[in-house]
Protein backbone atom coordinates (compact mmCIF):
# COMPACT_ATOMS: atom_id res chain seq x y z
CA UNK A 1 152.93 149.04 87.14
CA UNK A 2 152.11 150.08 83.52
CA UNK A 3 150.43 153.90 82.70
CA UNK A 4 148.45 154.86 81.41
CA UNK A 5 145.52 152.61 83.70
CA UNK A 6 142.35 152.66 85.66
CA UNK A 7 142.21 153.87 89.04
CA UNK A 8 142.49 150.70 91.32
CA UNK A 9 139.05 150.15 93.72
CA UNK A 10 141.30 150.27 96.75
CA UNK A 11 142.42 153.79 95.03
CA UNK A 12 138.74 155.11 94.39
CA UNK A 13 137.44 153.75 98.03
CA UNK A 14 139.88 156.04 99.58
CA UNK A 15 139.31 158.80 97.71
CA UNK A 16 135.44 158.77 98.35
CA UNK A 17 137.11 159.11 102.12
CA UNK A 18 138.46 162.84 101.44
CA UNK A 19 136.29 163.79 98.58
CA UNK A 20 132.71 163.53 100.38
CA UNK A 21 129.79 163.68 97.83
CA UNK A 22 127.30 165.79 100.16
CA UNK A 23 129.99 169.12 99.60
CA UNK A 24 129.43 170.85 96.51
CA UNK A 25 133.27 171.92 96.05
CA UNK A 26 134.34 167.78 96.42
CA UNK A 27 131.50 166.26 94.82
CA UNK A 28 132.22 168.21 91.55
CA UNK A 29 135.88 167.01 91.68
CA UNK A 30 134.72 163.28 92.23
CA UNK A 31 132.37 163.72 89.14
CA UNK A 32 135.15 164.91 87.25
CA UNK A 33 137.72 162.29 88.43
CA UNK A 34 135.10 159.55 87.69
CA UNK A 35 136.07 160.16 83.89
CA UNK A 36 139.75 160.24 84.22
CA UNK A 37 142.66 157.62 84.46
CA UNK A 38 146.22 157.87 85.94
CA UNK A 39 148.19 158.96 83.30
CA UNK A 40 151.41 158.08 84.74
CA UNK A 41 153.02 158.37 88.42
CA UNK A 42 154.27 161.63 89.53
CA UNK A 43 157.09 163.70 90.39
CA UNK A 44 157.38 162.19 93.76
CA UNK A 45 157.28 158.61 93.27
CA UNK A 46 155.42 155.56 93.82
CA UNK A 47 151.78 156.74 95.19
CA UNK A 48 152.02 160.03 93.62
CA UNK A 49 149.34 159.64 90.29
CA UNK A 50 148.85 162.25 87.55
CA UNK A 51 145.03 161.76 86.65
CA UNK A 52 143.63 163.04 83.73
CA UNK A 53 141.48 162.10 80.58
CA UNK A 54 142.83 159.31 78.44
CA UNK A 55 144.83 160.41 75.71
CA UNK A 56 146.45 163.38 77.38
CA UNK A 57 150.41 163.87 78.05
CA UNK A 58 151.15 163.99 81.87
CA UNK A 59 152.28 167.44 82.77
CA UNK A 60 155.46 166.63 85.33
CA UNK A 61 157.24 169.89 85.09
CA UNK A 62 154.87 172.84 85.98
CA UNK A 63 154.70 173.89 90.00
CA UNK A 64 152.12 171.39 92.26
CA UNK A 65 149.05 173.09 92.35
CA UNK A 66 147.61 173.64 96.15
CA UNK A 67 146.35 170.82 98.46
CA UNK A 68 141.86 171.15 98.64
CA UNK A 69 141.62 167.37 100.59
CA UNK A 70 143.24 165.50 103.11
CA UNK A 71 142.99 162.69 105.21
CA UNK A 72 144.53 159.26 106.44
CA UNK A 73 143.49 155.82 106.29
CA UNK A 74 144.67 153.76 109.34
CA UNK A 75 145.39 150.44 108.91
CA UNK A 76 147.06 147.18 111.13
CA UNK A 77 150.23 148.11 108.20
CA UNK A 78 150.60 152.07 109.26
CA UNK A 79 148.53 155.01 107.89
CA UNK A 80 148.23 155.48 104.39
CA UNK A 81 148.04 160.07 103.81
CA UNK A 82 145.74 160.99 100.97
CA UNK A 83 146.07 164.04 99.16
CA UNK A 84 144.33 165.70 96.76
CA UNK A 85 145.29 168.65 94.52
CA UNK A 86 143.74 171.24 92.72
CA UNK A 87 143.06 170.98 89.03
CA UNK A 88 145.25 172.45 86.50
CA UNK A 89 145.05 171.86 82.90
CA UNK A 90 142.63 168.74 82.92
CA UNK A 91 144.79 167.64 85.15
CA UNK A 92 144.94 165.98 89.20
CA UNK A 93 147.26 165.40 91.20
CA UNK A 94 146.84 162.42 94.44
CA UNK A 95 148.94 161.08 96.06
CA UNK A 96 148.05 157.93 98.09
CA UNK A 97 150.95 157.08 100.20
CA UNK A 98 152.15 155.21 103.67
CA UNK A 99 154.15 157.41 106.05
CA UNK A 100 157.07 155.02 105.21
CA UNK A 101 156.33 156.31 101.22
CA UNK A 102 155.25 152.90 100.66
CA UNK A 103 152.41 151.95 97.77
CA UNK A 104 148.83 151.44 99.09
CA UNK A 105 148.36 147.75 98.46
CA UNK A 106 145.38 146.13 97.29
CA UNK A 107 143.87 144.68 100.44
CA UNK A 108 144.37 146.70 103.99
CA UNK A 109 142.99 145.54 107.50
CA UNK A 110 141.26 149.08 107.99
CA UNK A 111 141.53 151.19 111.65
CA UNK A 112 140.12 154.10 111.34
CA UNK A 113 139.55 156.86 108.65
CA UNK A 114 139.73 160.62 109.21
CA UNK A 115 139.93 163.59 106.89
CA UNK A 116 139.75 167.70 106.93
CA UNK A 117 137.27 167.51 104.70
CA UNK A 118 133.63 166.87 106.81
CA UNK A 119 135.05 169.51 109.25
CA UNK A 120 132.64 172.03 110.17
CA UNK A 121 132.82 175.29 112.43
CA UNK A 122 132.38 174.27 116.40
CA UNK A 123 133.93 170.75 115.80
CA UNK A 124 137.07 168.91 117.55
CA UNK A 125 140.23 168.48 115.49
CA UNK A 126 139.37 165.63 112.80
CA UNK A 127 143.15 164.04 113.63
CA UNK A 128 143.24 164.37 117.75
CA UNK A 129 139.51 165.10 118.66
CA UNK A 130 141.33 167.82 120.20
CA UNK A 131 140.08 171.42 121.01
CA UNK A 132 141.16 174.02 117.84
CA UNK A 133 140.72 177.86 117.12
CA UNK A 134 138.19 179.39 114.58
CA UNK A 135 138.79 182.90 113.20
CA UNK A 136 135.92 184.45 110.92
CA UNK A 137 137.83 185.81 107.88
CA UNK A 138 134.60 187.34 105.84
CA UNK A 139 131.05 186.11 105.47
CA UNK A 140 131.82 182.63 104.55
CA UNK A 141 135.25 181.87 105.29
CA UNK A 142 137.18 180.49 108.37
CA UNK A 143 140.55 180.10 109.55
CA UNK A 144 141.39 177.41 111.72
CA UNK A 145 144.68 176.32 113.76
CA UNK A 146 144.48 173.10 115.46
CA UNK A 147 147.59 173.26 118.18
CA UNK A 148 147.24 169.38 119.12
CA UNK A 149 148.10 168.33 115.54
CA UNK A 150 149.55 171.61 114.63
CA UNK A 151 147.88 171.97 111.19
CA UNK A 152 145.76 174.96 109.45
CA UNK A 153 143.40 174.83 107.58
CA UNK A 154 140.53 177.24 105.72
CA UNK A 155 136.46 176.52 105.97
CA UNK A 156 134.76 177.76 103.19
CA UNK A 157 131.15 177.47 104.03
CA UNK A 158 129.74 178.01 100.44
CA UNK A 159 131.87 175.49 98.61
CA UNK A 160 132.02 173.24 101.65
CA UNK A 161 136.02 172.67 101.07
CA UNK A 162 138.34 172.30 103.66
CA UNK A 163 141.56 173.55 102.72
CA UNK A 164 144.77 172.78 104.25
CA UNK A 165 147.68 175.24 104.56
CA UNK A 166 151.01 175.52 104.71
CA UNK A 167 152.29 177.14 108.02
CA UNK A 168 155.39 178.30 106.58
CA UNK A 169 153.84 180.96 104.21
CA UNK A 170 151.21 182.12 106.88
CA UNK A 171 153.52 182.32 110.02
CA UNK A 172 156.07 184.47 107.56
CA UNK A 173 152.71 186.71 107.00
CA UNK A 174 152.12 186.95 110.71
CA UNK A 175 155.44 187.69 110.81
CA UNK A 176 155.52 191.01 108.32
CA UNK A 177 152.18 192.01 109.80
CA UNK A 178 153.64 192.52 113.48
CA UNK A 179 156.68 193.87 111.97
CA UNK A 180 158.89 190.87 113.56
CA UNK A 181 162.83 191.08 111.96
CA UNK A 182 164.18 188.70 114.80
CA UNK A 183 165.46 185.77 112.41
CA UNK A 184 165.51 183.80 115.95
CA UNK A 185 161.86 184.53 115.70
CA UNK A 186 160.67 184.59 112.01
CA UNK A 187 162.44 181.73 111.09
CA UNK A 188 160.99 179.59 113.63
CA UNK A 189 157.22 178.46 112.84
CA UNK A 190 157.18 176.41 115.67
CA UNK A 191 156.84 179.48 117.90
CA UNK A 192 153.60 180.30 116.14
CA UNK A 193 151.72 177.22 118.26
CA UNK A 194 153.59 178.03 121.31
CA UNK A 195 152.29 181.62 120.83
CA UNK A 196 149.56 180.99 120.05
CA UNK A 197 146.67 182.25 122.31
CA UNK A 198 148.86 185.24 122.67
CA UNK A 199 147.48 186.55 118.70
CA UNK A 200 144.22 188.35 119.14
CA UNK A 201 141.61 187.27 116.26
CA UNK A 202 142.19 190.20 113.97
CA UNK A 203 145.86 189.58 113.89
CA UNK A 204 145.54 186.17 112.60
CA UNK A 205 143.24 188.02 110.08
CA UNK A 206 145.41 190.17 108.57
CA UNK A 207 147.88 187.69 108.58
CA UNK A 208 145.80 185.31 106.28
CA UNK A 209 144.49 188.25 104.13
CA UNK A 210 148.16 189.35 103.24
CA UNK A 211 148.69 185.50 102.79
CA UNK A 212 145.33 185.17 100.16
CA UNK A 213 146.27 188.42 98.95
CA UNK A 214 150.23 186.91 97.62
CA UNK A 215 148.71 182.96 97.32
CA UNK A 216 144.97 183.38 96.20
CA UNK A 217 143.07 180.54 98.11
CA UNK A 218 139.60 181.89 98.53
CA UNK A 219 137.83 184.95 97.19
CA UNK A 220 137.34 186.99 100.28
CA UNK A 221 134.50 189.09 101.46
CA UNK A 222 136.80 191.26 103.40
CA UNK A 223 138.20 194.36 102.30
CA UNK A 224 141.92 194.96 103.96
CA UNK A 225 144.62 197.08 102.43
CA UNK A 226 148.26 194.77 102.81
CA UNK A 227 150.65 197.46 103.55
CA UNK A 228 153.55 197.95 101.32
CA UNK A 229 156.37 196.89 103.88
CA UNK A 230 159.50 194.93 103.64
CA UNK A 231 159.15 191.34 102.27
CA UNK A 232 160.69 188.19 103.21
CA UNK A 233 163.11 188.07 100.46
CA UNK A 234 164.36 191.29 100.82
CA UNK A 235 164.69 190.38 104.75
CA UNK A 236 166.74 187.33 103.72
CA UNK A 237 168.79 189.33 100.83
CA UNK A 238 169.39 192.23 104.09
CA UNK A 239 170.72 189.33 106.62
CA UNK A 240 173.25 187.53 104.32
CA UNK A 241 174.61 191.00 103.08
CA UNK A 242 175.46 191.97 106.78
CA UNK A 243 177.23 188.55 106.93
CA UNK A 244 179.13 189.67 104.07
């Protein structure tokens, strides 16, 4: 397929799926996306489209930006994950790909749709209908951990986004916060959902604010001092040394 081009209807229609109009924080990416073209594919392949304004250069060397929409499109040929970056530089990044990396085609026999991005405090995992955790972080932010499809994901109830996010980084914070050295145990994130009820609220809290504090993701209400303690690198740098 030849870049620069048009996004593709099939493209748009599932993009309206995890960029809903009625949120201030999606609608104003879908009005700015309704001016731009894919510029070329990205870094990762078929599926993976730069978008940005026609005449500009493709940026495929600086770091992805962080994931603000997600969702899957389920179809009678497998389920098709849409992601959605952040901006950067005039610039989007989606990818719109089939959990076999596959290209969405043109026509799909459609399932069912789901996405992160209509969730709302007191509702049922969006993936599993499944039962998840909600921890206020601040006046308009919350955290939540859905065990059943063992995602998180931040609320933020003035922009109306629904952000994914990485376990890895958070579950390293939890980590730091309780003072946890075990490699057995840090380096297992898995552990974090089997632990789970067993981290009071404010925990969790902490956790995230040292998290926001190293990998801004939302401008916090809370005030919360991150302690000046060992880091994970230094952690890693300390283990290999006694292997020496």
């Amino acid at each position: 397929m030849e870049f620069p081009r048009p996004l593709r209807p099939i493209e748009r229609d599932v993009l309206d799926i995890v960029l809903p109009s009625e949120r201030a924080g999606y609608r104003e990416i879908r009005d700015r996306i309704v001016w731009m073209i894919v510029l070329s594919e990205g870094r990762r392949g078929d599926g993976d489209l730069v978008l940005g304004f026609p005449g500009d250069t493709p940026d495929l060397s600086s770091p992805l930006t962080a994931v603000v929409a997600y969702g899957v499109l389920e179809t009678t040929a497998g389920s098709f994950l849409i992601t959605v970056r952040e901006e950067a530089a005039n610039q989007i990044n989606v990818e719109i790909v089939s959990e076999r990396g596959e290209r969405l085609p043109d026509q799909v026999e459609e399932k069912r749709r789901w996405t992160y991005s209509r969730w709302s405090p007191g509702e049922a995992s969006p993936s599993t209908g499944g039962a998840v955790r909600e921890v206020n972080i601040g006046d308009a932010h919350t955290l939540v951990c859905d065990p059943s499809d063992r995602r998180l994901w931040l609320y933020d109830a003035h922009s109306g986004l629904v952000c994914p996010l990485p376990i890895t980084g958070f579950y390293s914070e939890l980590m730091l916060s309780l003072g946890i050295r075990d490699p057995a145990t840090v380096f297992r994130t898995s552990l974090f959902w089997e632990r789970l009820a067993s981290y009071p609220d404010e925990q969790l809290k902490e956790a995230f604010v040292r998290y926001n504090h190293k990998r801004h993701r939302a401008d916090l209400t809370v005030t919360s001092e991150v302690p000046d303690v060992w880091s994970m690198g230094s952690f890693v740098r300390r283990i290999f040394r006694r292997r020496l």
